[in-house]
PDB file of N, CA and C in Angstrom:
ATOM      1  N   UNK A   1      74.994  82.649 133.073  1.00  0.00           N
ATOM      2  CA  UNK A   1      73.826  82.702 132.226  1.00  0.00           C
ATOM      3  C   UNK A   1      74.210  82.609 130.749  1.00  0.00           C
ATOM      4  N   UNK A   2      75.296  83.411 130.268  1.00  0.00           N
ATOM      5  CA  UNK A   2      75.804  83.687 129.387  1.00  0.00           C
ATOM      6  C   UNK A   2      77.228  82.805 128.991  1.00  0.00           C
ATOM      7  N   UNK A   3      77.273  81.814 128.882  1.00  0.00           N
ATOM      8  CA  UNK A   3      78.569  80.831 128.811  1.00  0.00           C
ATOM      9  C   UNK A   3      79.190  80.683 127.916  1.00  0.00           C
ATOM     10  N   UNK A   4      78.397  80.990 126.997  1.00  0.00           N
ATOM     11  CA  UNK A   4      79.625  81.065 125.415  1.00  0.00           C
ATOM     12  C   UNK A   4      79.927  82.628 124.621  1.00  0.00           C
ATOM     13  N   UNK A   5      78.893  83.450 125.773  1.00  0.00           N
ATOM     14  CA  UNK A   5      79.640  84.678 125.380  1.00  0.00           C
ATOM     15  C   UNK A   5      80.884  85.175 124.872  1.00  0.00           C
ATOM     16  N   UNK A   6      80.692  86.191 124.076  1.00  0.00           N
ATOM     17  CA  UNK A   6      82.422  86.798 123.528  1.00  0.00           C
ATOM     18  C   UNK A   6      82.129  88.240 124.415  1.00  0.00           C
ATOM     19  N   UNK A   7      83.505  88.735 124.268  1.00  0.00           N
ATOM     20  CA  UNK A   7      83.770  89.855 124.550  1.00  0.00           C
ATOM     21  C   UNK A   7      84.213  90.707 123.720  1.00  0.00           C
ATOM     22  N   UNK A   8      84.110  92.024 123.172  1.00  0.00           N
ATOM     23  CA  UNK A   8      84.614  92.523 122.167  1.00  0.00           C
ATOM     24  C   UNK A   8      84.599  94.222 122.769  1.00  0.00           C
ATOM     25  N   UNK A   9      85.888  94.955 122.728  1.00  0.00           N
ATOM     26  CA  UNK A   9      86.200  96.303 122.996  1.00  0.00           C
ATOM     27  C   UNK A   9      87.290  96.859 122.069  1.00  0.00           C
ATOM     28  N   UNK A  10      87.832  98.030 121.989  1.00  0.00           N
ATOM     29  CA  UNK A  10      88.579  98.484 121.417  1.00  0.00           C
ATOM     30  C   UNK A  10      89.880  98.452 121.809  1.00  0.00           C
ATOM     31  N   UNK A  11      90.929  98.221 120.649  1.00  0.00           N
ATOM     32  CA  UNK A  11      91.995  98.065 121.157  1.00  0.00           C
ATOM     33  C   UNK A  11      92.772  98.414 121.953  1.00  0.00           C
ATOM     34  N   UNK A  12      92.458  99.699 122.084  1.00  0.00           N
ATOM     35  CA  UNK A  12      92.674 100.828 123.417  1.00  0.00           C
ATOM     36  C   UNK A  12      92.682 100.504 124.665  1.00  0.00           C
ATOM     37  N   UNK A  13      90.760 100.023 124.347  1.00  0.00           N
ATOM     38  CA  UNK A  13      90.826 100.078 125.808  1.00  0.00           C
ATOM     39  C   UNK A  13      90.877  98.240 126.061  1.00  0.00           C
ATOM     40  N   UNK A  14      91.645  97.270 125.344  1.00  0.00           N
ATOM     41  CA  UNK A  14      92.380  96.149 126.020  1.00  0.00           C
ATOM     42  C   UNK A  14      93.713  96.438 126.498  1.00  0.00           C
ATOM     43  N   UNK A  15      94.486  97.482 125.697  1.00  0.00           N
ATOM     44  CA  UNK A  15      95.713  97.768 125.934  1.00  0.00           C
ATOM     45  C   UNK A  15      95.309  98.258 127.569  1.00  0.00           C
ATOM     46  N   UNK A  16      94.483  99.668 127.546  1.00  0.00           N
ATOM     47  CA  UNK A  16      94.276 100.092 128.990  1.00  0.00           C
ATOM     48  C   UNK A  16      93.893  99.260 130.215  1.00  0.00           C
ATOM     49  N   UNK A  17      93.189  97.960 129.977  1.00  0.00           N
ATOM     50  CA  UNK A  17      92.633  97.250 130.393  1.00  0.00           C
ATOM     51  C   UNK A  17      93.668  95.776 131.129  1.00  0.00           C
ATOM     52  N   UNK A  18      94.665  95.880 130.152  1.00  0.00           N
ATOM     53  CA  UNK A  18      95.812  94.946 130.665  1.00  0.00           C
ATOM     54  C   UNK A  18      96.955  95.863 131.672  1.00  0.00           C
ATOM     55  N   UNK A  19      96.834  97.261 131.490  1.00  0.00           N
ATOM     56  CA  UNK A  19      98.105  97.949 131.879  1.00  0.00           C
ATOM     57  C   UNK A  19      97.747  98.091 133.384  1.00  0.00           C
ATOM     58  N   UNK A  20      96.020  98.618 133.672  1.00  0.00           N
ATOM     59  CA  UNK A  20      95.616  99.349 134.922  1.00  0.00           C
ATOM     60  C   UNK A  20      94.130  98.609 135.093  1.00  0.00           C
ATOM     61  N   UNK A  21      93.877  97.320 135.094  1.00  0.00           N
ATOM     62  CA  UNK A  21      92.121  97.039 135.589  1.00  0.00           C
ATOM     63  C   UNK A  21      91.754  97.426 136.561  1.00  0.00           C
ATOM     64  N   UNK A  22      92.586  98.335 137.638  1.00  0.00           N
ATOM     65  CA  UNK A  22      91.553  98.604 138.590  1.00  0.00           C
ATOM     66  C   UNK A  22      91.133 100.437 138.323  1.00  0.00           C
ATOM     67  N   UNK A  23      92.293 101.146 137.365  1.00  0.00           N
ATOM     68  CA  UNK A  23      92.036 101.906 136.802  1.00  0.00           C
ATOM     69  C   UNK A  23      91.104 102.058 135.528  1.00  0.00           C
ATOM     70  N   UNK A  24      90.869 101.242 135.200  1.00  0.00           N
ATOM     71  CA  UNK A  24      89.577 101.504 133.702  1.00  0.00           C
ATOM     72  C   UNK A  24      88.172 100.712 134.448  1.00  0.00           C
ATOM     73  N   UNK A  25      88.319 100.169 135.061  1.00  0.00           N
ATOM     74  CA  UNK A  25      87.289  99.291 136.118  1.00  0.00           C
ATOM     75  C   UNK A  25      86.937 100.476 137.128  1.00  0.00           C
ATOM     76  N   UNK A  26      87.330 100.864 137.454  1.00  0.00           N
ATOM     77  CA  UNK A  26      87.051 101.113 139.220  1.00  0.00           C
ATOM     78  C   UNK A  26      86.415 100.492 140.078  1.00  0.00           C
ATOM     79  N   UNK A  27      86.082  99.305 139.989  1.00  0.00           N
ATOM     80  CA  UNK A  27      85.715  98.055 141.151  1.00  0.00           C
ATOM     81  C   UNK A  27      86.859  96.965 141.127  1.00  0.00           C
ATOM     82  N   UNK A  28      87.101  96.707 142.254  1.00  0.00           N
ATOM     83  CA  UNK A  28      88.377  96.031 142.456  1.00  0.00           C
ATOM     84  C   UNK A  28      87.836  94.593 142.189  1.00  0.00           C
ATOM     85  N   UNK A  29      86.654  93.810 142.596  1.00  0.00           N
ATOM     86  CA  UNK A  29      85.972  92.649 142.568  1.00  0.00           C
ATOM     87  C   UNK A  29      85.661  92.420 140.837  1.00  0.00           C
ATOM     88  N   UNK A  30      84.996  93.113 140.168  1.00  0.00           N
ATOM     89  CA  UNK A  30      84.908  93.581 138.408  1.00  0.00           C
ATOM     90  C   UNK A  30      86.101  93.591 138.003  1.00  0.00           C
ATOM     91  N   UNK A  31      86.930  94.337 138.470  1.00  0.00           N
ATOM     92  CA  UNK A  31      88.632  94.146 137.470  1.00  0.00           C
ATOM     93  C   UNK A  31      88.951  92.422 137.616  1.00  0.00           C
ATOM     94  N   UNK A  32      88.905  92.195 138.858  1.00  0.00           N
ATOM     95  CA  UNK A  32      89.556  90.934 139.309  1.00  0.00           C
ATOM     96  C   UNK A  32      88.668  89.698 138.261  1.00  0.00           C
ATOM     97  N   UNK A  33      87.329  89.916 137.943  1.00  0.00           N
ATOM     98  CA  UNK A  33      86.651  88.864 137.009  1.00  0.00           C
ATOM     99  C   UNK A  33      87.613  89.248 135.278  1.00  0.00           C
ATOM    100  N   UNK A  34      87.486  90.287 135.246  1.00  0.00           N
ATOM    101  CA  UNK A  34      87.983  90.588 133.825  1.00  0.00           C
ATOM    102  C   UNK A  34      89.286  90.271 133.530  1.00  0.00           C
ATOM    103  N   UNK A  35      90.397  89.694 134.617  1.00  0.00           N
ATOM    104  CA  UNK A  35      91.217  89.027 134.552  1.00  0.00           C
ATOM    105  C   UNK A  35      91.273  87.808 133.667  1.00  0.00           C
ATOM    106  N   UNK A  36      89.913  87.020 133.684  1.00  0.00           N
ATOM    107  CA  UNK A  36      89.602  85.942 133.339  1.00  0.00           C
ATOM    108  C   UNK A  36      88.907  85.842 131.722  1.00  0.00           C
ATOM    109  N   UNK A  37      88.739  86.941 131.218  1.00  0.00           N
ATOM    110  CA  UNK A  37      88.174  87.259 130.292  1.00  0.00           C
ATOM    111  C   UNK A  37      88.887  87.412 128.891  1.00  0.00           C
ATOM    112  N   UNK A  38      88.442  86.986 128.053  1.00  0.00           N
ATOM    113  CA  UNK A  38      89.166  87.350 126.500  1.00  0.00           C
ATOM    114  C   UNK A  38      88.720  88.256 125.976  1.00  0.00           C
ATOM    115  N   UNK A  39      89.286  89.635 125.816  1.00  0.00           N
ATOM    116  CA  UNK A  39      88.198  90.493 124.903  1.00  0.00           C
ATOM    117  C   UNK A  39      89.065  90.680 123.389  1.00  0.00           C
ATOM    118  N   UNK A  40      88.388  90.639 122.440  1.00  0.00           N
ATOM    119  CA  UNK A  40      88.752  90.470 121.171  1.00  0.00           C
ATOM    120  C   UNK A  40      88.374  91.888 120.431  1.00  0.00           C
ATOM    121  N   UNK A  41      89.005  92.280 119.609  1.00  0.00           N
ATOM    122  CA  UNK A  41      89.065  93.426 119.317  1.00  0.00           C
ATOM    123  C   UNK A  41      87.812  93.620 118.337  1.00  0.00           C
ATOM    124  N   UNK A  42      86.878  94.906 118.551  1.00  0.00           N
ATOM    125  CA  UNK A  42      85.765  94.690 118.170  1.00  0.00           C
ATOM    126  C   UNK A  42      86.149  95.791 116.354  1.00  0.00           C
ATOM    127  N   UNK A  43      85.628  94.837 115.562  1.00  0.00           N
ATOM    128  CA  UNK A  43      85.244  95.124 114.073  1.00  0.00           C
ATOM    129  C   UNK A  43      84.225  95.390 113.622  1.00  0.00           C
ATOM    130  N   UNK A  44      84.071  96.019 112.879  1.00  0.00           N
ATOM    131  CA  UNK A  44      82.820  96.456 111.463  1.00  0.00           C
ATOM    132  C   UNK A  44      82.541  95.247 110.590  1.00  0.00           C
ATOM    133  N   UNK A  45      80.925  94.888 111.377  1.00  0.00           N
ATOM    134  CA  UNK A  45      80.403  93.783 110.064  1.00  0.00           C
ATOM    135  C   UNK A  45      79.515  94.345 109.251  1.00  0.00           C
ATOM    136  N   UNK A  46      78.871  93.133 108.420  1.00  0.00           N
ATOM    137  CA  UNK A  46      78.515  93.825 107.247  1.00  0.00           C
ATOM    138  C   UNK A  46      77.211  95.037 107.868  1.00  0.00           C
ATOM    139  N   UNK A  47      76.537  94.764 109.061  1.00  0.00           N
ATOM    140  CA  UNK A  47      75.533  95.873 108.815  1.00  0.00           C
ATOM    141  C   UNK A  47      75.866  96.659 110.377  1.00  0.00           C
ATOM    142  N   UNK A  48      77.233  96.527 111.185  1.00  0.00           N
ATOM    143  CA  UNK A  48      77.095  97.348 112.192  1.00  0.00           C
ATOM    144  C   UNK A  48      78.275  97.837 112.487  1.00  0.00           C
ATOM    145  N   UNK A  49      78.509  99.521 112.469  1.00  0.00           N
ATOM    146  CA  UNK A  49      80.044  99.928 112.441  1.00  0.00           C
ATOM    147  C   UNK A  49      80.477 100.250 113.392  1.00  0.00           C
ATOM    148  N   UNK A  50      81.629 100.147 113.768  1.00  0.00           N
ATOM    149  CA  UNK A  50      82.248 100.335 115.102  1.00  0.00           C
ATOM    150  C   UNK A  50      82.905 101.956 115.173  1.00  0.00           C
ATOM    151  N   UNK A  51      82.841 103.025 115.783  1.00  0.00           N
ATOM    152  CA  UNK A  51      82.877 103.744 115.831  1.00  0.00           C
ATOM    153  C   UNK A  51      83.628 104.501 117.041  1.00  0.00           C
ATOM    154  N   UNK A  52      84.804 105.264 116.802  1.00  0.00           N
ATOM    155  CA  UNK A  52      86.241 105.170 118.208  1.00  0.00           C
ATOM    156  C   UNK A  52      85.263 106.922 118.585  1.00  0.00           C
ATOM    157  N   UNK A  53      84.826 106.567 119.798  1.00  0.00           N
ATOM    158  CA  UNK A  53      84.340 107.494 120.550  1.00  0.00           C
ATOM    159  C   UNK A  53      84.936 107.922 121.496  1.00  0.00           C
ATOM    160  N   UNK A  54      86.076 108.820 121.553  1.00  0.00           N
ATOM    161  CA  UNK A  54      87.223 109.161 122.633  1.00  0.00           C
ATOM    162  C   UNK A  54      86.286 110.048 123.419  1.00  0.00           C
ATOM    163  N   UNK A  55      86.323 110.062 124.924  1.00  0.00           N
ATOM    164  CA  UNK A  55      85.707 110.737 125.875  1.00  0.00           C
ATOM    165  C   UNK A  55      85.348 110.602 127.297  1.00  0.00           C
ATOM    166  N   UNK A  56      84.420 109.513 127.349  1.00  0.00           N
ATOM    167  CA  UNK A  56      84.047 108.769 128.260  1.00  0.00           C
ATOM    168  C   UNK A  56      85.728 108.373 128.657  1.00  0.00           C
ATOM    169  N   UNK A  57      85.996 107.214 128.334  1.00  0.00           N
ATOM    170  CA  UNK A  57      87.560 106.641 127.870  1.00  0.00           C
ATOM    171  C   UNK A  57      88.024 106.945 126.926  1.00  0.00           C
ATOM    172  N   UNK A  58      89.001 106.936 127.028  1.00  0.00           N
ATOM    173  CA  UNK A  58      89.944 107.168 125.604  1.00  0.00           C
ATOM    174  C   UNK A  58      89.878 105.939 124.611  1.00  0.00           C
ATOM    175  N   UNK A  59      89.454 104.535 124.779  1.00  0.00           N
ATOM    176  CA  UNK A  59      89.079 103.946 124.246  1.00  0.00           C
ATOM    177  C   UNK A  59      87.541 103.567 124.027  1.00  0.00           C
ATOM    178  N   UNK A  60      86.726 104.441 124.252  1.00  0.00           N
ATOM    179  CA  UNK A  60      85.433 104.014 124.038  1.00  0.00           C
ATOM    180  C   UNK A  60      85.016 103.657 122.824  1.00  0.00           C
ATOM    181  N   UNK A  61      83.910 103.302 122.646  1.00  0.00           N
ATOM    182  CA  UNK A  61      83.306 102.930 121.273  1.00  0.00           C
ATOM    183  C   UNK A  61      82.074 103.458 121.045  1.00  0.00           C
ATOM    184  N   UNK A  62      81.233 103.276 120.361  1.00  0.00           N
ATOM    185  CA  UNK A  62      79.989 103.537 120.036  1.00  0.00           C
ATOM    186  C   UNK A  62      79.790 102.385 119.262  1.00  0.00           C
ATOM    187  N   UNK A  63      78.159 101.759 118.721  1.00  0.00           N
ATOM    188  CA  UNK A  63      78.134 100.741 117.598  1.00  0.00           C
ATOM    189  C   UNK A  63      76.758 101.117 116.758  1.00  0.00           C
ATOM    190  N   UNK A  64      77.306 101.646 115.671  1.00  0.00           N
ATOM    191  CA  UNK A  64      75.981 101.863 114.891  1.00  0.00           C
ATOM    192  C   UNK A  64      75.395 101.215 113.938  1.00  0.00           C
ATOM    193  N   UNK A  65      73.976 101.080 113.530  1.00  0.00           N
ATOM    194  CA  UNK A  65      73.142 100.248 112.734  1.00  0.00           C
ATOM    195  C   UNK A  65      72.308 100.968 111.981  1.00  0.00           C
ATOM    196  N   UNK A  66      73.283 101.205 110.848  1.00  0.00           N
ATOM    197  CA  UNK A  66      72.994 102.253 110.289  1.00  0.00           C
ATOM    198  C   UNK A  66      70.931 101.997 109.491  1.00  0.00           C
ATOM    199  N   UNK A  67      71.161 100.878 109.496  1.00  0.00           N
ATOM    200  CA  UNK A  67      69.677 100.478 108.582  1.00  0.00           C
ATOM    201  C   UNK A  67      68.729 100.650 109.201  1.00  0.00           C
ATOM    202  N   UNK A  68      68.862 100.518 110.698  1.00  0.00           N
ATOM    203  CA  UNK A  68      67.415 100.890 111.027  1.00  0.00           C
ATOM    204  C   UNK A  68      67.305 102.419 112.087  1.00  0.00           C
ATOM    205  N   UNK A  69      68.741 103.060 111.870  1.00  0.00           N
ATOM    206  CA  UNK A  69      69.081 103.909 112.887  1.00  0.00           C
ATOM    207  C   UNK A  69      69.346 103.958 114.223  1.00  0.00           C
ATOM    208  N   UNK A  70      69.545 103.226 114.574  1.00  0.00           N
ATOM    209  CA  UNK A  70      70.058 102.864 116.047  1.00  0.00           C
ATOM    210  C   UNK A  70      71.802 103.248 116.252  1.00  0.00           C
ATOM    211  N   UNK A  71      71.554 103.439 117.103  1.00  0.00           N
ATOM    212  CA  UNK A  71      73.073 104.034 118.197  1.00  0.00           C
ATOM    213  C   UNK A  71      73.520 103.791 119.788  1.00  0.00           C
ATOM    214  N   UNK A  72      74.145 102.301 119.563  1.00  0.00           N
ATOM    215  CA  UNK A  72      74.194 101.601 121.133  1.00  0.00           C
ATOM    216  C   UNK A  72      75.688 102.537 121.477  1.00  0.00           C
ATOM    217  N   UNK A  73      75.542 103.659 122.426  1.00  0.00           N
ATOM    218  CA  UNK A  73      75.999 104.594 122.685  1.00  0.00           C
ATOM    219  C   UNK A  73      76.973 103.815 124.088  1.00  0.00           C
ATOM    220  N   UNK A  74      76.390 102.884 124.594  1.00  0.00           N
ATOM    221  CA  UNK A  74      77.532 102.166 125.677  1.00  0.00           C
ATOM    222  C   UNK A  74      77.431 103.419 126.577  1.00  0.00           C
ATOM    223  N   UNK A  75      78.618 104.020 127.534  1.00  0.00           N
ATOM    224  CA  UNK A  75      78.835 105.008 128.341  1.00  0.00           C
ATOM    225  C   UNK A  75      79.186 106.171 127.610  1.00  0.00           C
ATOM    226  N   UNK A  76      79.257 106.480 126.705  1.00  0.00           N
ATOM    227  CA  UNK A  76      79.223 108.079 126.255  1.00  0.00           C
ATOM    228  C   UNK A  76      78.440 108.928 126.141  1.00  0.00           C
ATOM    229  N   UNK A  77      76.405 108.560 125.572  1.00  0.00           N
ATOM    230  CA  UNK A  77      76.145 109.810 125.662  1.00  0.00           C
ATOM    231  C   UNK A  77      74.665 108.397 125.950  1.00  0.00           C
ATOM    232  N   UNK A  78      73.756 109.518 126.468  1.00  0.00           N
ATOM    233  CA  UNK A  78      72.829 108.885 127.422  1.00  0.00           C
ATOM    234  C   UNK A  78      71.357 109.691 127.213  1.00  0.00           C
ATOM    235  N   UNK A  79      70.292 109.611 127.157  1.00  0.00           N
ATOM    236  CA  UNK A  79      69.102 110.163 126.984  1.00  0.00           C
ATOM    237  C   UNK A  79      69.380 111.256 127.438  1.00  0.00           C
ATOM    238  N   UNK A  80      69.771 111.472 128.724  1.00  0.00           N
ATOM    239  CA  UNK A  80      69.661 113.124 129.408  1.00  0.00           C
ATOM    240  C   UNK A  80      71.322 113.413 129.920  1.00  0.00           C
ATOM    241  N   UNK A  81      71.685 113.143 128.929  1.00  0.00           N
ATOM    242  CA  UNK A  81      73.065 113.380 129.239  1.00  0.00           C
ATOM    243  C   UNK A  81      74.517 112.812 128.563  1.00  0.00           C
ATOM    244  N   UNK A  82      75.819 112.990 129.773  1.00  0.00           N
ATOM    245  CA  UNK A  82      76.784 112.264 128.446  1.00  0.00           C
ATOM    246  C   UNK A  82      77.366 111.647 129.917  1.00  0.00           C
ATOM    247  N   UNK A  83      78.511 110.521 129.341  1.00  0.00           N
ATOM    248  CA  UNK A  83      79.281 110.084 130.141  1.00  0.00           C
ATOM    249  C   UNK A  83      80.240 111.061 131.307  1.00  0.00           C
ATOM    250  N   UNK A  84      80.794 110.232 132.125  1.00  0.00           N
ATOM    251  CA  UNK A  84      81.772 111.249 132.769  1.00  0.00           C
ATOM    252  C   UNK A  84      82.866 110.828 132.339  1.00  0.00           C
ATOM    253  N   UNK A  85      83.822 112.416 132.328  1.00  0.00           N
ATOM    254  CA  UNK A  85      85.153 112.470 131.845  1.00  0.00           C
ATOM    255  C   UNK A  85      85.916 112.400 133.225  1.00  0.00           C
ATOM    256  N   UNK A  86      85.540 112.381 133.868  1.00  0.00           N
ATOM    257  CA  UNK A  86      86.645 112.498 135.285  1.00  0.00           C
ATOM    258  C   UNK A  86      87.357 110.729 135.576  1.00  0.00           C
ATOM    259  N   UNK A  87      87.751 110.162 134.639  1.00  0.00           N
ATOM    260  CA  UNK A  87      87.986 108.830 135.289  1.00  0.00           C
ATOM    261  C   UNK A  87      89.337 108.746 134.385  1.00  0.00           C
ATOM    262  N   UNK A  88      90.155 107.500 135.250  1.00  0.00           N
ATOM    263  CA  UNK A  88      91.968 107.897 134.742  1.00  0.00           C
ATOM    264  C   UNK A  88      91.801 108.021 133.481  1.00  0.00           C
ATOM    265  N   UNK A  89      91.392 107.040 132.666  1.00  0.00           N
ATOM    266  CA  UNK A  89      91.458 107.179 130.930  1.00  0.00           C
ATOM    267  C   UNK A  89      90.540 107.404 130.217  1.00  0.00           C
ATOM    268  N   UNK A  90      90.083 108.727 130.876  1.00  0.00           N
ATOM    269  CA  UNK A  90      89.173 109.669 130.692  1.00  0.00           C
ATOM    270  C   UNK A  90      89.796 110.469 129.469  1.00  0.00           C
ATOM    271  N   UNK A  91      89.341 111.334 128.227  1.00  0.00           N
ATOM    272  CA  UNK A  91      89.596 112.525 127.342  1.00  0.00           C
ATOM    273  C   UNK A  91      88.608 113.196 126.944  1.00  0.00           C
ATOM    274  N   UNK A  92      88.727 114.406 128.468  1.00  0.00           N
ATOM    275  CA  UNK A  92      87.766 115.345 128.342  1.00  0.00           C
ATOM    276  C   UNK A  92      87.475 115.979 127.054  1.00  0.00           C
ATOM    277  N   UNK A  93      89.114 116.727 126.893  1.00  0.00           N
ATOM    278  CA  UNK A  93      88.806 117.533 125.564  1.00  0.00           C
ATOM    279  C   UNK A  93      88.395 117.011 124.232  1.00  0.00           C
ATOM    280  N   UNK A  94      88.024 115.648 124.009  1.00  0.00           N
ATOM    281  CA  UNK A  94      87.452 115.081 123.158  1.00  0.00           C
ATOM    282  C   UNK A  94      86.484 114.127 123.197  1.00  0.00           C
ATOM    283  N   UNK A  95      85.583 114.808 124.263  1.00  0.00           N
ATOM    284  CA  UNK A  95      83.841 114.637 124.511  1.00  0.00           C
ATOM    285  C   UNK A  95      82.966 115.157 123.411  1.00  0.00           C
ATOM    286  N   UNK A  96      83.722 116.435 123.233  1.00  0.00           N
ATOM    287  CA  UNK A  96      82.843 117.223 122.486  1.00  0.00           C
ATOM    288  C   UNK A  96      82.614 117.368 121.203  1.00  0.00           C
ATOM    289  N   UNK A  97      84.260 116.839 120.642  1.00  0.00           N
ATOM    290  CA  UNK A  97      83.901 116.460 119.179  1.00  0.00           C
ATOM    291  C   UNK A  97      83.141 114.519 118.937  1.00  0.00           C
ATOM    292  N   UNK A  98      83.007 114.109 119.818  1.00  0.00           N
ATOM    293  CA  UNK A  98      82.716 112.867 120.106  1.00  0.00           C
ATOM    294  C   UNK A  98      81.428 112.995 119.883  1.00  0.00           C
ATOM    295  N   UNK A  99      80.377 113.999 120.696  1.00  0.00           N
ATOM    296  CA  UNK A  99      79.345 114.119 120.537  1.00  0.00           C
ATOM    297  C   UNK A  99      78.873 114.779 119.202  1.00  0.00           C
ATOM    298  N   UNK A 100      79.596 115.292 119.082  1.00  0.00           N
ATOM    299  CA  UNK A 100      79.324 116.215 117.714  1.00  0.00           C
ATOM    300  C   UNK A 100      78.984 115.008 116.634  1.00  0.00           C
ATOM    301  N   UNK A 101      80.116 113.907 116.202  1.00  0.00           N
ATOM    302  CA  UNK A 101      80.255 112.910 115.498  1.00  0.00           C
ATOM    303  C   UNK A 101      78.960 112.165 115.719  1.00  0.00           C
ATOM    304  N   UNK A 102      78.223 112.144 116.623  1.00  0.00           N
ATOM    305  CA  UNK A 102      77.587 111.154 116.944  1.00  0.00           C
ATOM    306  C   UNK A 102      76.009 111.747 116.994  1.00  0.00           C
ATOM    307  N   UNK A 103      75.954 113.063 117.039  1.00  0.00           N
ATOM    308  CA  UNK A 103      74.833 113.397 116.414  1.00  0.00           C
ATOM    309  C   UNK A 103      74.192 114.022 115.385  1.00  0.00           C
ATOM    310  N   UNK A 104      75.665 113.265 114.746  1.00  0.00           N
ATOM    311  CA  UNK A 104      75.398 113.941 113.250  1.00  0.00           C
ATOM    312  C   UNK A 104      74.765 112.353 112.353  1.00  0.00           C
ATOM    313  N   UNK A 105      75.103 110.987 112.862  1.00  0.00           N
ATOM    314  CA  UNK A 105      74.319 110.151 112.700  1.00  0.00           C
ATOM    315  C   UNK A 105      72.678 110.279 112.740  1.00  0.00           C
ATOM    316  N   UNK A 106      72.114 111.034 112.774  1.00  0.00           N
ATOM    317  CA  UNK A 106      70.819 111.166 113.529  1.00  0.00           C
ATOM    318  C   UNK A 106      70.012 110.075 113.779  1.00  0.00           C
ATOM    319  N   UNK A 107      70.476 109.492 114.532  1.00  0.00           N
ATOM    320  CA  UNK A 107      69.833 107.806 115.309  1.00  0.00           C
ATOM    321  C   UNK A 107      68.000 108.496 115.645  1.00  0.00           C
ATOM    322  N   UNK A 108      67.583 107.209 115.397  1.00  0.00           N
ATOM    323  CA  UNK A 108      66.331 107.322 115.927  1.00  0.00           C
ATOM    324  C   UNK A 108      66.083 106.513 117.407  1.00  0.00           C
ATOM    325  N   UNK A 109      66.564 105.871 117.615  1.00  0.00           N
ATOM    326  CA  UNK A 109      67.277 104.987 118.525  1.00  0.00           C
ATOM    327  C   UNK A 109      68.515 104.909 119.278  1.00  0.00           C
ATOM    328  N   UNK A 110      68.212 105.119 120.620  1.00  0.00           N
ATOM    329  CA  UNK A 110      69.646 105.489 121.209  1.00  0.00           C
ATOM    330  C   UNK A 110      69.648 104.261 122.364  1.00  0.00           C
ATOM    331  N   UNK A 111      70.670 103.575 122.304  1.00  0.00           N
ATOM    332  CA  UNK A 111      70.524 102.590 123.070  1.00  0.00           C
ATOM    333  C   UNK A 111      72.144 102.901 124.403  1.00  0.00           C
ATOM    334  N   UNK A 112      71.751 103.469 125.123  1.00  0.00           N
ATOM    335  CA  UNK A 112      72.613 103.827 126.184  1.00  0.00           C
ATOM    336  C   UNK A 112      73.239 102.451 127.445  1.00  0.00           C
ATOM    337  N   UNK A 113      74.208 102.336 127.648  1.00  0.00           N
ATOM    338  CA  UNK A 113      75.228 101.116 128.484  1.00  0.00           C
ATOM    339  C   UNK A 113      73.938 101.126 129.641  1.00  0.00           C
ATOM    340  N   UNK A 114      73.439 102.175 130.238  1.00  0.00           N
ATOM    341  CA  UNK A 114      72.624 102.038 131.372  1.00  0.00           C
ATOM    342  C   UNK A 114      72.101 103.644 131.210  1.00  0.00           C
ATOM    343  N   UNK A 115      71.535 103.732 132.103  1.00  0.00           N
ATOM    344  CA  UNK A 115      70.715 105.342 132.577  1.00  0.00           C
ATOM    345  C   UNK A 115      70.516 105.313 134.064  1.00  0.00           C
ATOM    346  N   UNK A 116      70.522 106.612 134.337  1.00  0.00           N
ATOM    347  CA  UNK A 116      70.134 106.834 135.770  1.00  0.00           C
ATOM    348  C   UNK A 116      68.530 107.290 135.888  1.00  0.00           C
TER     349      UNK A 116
END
C-alpha cells in the first residue's frame, strides 16, 4: 500500500534490532519482513521532536508536536495505561521516569501505537 515508505527508529533500537529480531519483534514472520527493511535513524525536524523514551524498550521513542500538543506515544504510554516492561529489551526501572518526562509535556493529544 505503502511503497515508498521510510522507516525511522532509534538508534538503539536498530542496533537491538540487527543483534536479536526475533527478540525486539516477538513474531518470527514480522522479524523475518524487517529483515528487508531500512530503518534510518529518526531526528528532530523543524516542528517535531524526537524524544528517547527508555521503558517499553530500551530504545523506544516518543514524537512530539509541540505546536499543537500532540504526543504520538508509539508503545509506551496508552489512554488507560503504559506499555509492558516484561520483553528482552525491556527497562523496567526506567518506565517511570519515562512517564514522568512525558507528562510533564502536557499533550492535549495522545496518539498511542494501538490500544486495547
Amino acid at each position: 500500500m505503502f511503497k515508498n515508505a521510510k522507516f525511522y527508529s532509534s538508534k538503539q533500537e536498530i542496533r537491538d534490532l540487527a543483534q536479536n529480531p526475533q527478540g525486539c519483534i516477538l513474531n518470527q514472520d514480522m522479524a523475518e519482513k524487517f529483515r528487508y527493511v531500512e530503518l534510518g535513524a529518526a531526528k528532530d525536524t523543524q516542528e517535531l521532536k524526537i524524544i528517547n523514551t527508555p521503558g517499553h524498550t530500551r530504545g523506544s521513542i516518543c514524537i512530539w508536536y509541540e505546536k499543537e500538543k500532540i504526543l504520538f506515544s508509539g508503545d509506551t504510554m496508552f489512554d488507560r495505561g503504559l506499555g509492558r516492561t516484561d520483553l528482552p529489551t525491556s527497562e523496567p526501572k526506567e518506565m517511570q521516569k519515562t512517564v514522568i518526562k512525558l507528562l510533564r509535556l502536557n499533550h492535549k493529544i495522545l496518539c498511542p501505537g494501538h490500544d486495547y
